[in-house]
C-alpha atoms as a PDB file:
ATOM      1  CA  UNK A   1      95.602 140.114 122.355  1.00  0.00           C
ATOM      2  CA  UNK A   2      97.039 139.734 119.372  1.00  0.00           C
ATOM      3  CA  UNK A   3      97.703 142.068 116.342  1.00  0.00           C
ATOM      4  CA  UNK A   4      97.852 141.198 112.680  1.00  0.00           C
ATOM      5  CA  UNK A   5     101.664 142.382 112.716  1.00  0.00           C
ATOM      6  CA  UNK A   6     104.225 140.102 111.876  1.00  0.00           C
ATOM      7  CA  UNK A   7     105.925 137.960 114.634  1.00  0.00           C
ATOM      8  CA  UNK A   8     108.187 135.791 112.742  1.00  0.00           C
ATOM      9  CA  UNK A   9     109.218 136.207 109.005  1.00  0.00           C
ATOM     10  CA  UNK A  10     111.395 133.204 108.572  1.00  0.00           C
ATOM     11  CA  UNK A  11     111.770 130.913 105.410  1.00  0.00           C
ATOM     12  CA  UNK A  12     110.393 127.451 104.685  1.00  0.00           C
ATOM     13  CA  UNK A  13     113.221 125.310 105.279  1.00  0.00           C
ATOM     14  CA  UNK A  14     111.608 122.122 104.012  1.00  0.00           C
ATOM     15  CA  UNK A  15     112.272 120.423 100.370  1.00  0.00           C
ATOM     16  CA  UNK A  16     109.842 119.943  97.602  1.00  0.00           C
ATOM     17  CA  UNK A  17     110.246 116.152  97.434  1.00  0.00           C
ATOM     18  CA  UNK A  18     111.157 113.669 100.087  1.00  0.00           C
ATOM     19  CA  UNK A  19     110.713 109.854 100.072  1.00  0.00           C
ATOM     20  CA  UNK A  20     106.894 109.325 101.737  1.00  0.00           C
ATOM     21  CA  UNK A  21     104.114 106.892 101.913  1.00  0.00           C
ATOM     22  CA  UNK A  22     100.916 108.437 102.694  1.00  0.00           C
ATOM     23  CA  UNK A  23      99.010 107.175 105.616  1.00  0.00           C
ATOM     24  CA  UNK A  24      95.455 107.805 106.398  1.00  0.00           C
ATOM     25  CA  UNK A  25      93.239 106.764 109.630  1.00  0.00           C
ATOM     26  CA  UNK A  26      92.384 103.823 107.561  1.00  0.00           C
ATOM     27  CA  UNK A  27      95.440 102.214 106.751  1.00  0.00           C
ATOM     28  CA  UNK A  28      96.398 102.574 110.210  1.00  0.00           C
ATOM     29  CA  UNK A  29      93.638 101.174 111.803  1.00  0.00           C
ATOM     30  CA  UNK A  30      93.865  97.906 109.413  1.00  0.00           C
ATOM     31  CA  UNK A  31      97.740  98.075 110.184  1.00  0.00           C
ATOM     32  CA  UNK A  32      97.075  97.563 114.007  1.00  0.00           C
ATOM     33  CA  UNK A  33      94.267  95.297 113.489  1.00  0.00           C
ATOM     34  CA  UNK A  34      96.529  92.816 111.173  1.00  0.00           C
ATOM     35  CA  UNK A  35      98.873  91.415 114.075  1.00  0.00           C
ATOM     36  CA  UNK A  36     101.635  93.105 112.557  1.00  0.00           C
ATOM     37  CA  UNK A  37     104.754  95.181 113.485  1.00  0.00           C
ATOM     38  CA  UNK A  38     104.014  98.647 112.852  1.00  0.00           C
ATOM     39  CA  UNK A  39     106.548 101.019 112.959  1.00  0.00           C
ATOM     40  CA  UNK A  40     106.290 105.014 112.151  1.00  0.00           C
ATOM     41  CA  UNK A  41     108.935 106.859 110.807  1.00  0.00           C
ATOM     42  CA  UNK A  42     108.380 110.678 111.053  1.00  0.00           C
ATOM     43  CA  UNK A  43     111.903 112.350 108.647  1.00  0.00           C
ATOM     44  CA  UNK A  44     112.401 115.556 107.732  1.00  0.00           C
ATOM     45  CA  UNK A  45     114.049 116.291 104.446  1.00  0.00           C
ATOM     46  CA  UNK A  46     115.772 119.042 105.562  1.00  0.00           C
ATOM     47  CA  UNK A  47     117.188 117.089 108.616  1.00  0.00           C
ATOM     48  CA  UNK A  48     120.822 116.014 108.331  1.00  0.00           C
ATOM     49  CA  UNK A  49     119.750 113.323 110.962  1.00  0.00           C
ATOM     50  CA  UNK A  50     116.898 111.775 109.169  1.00  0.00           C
ATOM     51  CA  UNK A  51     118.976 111.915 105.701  1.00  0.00           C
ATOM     52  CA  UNK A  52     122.038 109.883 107.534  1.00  0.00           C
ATOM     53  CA  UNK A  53     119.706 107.546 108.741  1.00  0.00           C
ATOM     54  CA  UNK A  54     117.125 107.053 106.382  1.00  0.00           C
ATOM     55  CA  UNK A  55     119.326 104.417 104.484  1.00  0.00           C
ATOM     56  CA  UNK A  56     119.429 102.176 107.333  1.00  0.00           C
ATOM     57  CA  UNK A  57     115.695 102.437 108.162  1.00  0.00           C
ATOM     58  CA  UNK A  58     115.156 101.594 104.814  1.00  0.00           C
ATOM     59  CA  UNK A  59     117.560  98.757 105.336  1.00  0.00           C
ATOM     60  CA  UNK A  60     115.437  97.592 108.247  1.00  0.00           C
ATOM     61  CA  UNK A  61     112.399  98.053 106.800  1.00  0.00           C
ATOM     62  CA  UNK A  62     113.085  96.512 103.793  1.00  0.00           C
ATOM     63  CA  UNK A  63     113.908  92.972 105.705  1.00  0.00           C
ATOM     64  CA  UNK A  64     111.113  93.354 107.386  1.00  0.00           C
END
């Protein structure tokens, strides 16, 4: 069982702002219904990974 003590007092390591697009059920389902490529993109602005790539996926996704 647990208590109401503390386990982990850590720090929110994420940014106020990142580049998004929101995405609801909605827009996915018509997405997948439209014969198109869909790709998701899940980044992190805290991430040195997803900020070295993100250029190039934006590359990409901009010649889509």
């Amino acid at each position: 069982m647990m208590s109401d003590d503390i386990l982990f007092d850590g720090n929110v390591l994420a940014g106020s702002d990142s580049p998004y697009v929101e995405f609801n059920k909605a827009d996915f389902d018509k997405a997948l219904a439209s014969d198109k490529l869909v790709v998701l993109y899940f980044y992190a602005n805290w991430c040195p990974t997803c900020k070295a790539e993100q250029p190039k996926v934006f590359e990409a996704f901009n010649s889509l």
